[in-house]
Protein backbone atom coordinates (compact mmCIF):
# COMPACT_ATOMS: atom_id res chain seq x y z
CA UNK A 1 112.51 55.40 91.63
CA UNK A 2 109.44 55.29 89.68
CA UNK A 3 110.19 56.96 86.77
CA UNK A 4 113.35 55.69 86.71
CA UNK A 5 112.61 51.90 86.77
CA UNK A 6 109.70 52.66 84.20
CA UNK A 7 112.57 54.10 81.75
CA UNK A 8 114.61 51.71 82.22
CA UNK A 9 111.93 49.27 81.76
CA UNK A 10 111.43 50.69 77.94
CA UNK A 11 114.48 50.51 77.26
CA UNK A 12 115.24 46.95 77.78
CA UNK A 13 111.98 46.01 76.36
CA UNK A 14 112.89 47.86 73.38
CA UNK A 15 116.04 45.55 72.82
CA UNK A 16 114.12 42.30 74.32
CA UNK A 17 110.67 42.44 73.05
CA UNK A 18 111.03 39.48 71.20
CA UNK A 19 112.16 37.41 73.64
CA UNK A 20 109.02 38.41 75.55
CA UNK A 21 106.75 38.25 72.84
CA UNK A 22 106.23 34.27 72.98
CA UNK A 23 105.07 33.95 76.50
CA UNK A 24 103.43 37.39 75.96
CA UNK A 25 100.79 35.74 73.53
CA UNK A 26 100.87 32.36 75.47
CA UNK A 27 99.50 34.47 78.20
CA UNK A 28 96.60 36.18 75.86
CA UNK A 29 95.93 32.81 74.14
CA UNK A 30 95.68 31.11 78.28
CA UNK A 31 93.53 34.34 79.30
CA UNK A 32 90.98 33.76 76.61
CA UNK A 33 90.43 30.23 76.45
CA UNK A 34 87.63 29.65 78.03
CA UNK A 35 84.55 32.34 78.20
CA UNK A 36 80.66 32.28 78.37
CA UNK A 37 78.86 33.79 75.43
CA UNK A 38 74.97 35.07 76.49
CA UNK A 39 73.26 35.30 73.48
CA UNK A 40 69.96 37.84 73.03
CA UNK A 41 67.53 35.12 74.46
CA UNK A 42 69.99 35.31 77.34
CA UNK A 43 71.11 31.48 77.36
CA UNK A 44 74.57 31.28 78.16
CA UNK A 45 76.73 28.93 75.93
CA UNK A 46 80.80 27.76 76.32
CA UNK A 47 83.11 29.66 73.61
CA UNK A 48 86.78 27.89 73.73
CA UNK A 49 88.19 30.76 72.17
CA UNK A 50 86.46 30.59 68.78
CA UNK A 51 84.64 27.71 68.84
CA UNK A 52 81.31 27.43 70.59
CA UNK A 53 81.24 24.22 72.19
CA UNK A 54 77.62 24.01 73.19
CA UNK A 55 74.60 25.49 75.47
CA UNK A 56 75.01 25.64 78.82
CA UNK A 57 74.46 22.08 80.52
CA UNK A 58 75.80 19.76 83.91
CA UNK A 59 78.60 18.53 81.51
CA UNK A 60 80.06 21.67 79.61
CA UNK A 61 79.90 23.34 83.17
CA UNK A 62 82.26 20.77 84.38
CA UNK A 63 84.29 20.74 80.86
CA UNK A 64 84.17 24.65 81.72
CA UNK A 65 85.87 24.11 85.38
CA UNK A 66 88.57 21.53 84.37
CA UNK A 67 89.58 23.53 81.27
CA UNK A 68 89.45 26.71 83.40
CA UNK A 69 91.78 24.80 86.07
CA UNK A 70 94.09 23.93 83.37
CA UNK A 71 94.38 27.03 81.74
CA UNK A 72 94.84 28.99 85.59
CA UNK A 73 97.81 26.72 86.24
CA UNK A 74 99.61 27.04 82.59
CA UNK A 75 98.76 30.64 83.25
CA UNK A 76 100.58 30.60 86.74
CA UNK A 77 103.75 28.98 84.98
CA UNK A 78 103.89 31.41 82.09
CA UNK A 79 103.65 34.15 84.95
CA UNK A 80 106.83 32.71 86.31
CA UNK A 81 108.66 32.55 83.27
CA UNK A 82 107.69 36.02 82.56
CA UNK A 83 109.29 37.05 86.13
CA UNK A 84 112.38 35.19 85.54
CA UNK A 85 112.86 36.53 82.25
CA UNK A 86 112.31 40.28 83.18
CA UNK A 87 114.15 39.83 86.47
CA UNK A 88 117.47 38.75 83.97
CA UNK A 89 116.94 41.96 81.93
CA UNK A 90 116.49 44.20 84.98
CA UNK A 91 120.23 42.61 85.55
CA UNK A 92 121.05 43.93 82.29
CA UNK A 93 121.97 40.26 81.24
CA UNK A 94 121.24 38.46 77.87
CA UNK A 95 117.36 37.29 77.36
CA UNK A 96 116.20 34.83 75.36
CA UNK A 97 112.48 33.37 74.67
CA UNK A 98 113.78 30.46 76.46
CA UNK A 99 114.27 32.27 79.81
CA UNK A 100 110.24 32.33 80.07
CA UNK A 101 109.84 28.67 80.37
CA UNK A 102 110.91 27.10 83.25
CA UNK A 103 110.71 23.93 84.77
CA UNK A 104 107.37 23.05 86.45
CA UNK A 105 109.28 22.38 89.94
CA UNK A 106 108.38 25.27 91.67
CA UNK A 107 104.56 25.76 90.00
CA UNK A 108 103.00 24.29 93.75
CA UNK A 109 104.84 27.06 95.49
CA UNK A 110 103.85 29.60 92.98
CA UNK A 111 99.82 28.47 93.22
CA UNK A 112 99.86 28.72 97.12
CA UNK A 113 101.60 31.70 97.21
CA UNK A 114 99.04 33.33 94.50
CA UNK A 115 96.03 31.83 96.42
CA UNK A 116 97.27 33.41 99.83
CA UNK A 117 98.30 36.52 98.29
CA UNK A 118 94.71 37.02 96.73
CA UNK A 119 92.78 35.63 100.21
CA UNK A 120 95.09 38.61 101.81
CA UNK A 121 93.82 40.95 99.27
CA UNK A 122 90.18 39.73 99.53
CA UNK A 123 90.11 39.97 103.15
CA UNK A 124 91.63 43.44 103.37
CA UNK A 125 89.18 44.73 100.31
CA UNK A 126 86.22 43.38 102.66
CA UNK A 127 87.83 45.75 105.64
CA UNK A 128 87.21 48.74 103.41
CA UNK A 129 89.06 48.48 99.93
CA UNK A 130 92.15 50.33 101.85
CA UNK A 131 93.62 47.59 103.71
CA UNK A 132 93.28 45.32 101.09
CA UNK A 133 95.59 48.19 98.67
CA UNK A 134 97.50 48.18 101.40
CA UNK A 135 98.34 44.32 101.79
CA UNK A 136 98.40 44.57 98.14
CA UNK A 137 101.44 46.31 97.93
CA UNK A 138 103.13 45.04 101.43
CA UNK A 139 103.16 41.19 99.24
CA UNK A 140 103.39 42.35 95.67
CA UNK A 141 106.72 40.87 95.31
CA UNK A 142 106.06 37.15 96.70
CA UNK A 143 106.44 35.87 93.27
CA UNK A 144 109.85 37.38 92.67
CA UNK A 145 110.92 35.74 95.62
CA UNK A 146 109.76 32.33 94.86
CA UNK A 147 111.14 32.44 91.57
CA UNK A 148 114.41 33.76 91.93
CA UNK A 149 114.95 32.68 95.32
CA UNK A 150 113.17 29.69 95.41
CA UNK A 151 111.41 30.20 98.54
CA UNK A 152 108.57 28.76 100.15
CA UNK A 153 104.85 30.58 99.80
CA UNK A 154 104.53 31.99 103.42
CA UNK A 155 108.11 32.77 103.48
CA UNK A 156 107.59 34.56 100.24
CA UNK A 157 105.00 36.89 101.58
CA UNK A 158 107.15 37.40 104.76
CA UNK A 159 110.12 38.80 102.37
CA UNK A 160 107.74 40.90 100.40
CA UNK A 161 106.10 42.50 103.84
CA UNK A 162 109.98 43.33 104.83
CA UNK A 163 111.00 44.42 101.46
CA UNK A 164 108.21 46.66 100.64
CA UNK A 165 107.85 48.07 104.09
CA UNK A 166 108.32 52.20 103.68
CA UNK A 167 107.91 51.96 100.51
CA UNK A 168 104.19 51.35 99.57
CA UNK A 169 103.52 54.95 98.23
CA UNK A 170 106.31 54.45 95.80
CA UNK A 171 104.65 50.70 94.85
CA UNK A 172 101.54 52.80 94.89
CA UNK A 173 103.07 55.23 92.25
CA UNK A 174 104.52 52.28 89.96
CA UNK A 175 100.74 50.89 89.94
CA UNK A 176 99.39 54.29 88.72
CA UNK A 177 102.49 54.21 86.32
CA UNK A 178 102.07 50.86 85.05
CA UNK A 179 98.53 51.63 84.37
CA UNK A 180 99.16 54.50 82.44
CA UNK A 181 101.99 52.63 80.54
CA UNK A 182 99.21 49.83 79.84
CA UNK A 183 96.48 52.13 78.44
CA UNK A 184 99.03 53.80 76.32
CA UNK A 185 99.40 50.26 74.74
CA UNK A 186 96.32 49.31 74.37
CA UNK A 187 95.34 53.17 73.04
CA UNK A 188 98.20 52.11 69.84
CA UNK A 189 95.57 49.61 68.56
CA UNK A 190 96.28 47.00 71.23
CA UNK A 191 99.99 46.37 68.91
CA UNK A 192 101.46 48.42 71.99
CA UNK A 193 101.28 46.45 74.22
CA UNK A 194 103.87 44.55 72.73
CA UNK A 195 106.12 46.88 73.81
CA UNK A 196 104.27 48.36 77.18
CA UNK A 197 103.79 44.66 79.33
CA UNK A 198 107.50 44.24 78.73
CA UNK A 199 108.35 47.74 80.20
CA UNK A 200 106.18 46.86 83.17
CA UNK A 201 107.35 43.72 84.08
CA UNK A 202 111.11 44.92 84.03
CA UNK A 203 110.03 47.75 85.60
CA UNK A 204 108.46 45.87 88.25
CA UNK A 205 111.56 43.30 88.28
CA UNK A 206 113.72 46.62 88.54
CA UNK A 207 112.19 47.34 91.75
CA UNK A 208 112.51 44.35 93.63
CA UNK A 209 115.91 43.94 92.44
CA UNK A 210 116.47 47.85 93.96
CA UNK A 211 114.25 47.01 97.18
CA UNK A 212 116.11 43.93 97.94
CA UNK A 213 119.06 45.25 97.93
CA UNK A 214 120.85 43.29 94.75
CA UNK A 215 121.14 46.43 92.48
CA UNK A 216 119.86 49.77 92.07
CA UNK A 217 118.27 51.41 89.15
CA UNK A 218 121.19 53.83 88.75
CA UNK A 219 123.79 50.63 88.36
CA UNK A 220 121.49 49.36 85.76
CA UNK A 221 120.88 52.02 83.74
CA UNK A 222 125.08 52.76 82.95
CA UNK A 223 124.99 49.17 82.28
């Protein structure tokens, strides 16, 4: 299944990159708006991306936290596009740079279920790193299921744990793949991972599609 859904992942990103490609850099651009810069005295100073907006003090801290806030919930929503998008090429339907920018309806549900998935994680990573891997890969899939399913945060996570049970060494396996597929990328200059967070995320979308029982990676690739 693993290799599989990673080949077929390549080859629709091949014919959708640039459909991706918008909310791919949206997502850079949102990832690296806000940082702290130390400098060699070792005073710490806001740099909105490359602008440095001043030393640290009471109010760029708090400009800091609400621009942070900001950019974590446009991040969120561009994550959702980006499953909705990949989920339609796993299909094998039409994609367009459109599909990555959906309504802000179901953004709540999305933020809940990203705060409860990472409290599961931290929780489990404080028992001992393993049962937070674990519980990492028994919920991966809550966002597919609020997205395309439109489902609540808790019963999100419920549908993940179900889906993904007997299955977590082969999520396992996608991680290490994924990982790979992501340092390859980055190892072509960083222009590769034009082409390698596309395979991913259909990749990714491939699997829940084959774990849920809509379609199977065999279907899709004599599509």
């Amino acid at each position: 299944m693993v290799l599989e859904s990673i080949r077929y992942g390549w080859n629709k990103a091949r014919l959708w990159v640039w459909a991706f490609l918008p909310a791919v850099l949206l997502q850079w651009v949102l990832d690296g708006a806000v940082t702290w810069r130390v400098d060699a005295g070792g005073s710490r100073s806001l740099q909105l991306w490359w602008h440095n907006v001043g030393p640290q003090t009471v109010g760029i801290v708090v400009m800091a936290t609400v621009l942070g806030f900001v950019g974590y919930i446009a991040s969120l929503w561009v994550q959702m596009g980006v499953i909705h998008g990949s989920v339609k090429a796993a299909r094998g339907e039409g994609v367009t740079a459109g599909d990555f920018f959906l309504s802000w309806e179901r953004v709540g549900q999305f933020i809940v279920g990203t705060l409860l998935y990472g409290l599961i994680i931290g929780v489990g990573m404080v028992l001992l790193v393993v049962p937070g891997i674990i519980w990492g890969l028994r919920y991966c899939l809550y966002g597919h299921y609020i997205v395309t399913k439109g489902m609540g945060p808790v019963e999100a996570l419920q549908m993940s744990a179900a889906t993904t049970n007997g299955h977590k060494g082969e999520l396992l396996n996608l991680c290490l793949a994924s990982m790979g597929v992501i340092i390859l990328g980055v190892l072509c200059l960083g222009v590769g991972l034009v082409w390698a967070i596309p395979t991913v995320d259909i990749a990714w979308s491939t699997v829940f599609l084959e774990l849920s029982g809509q379609q199977t990676v065999p279907v899709l690739e004599r599509t």
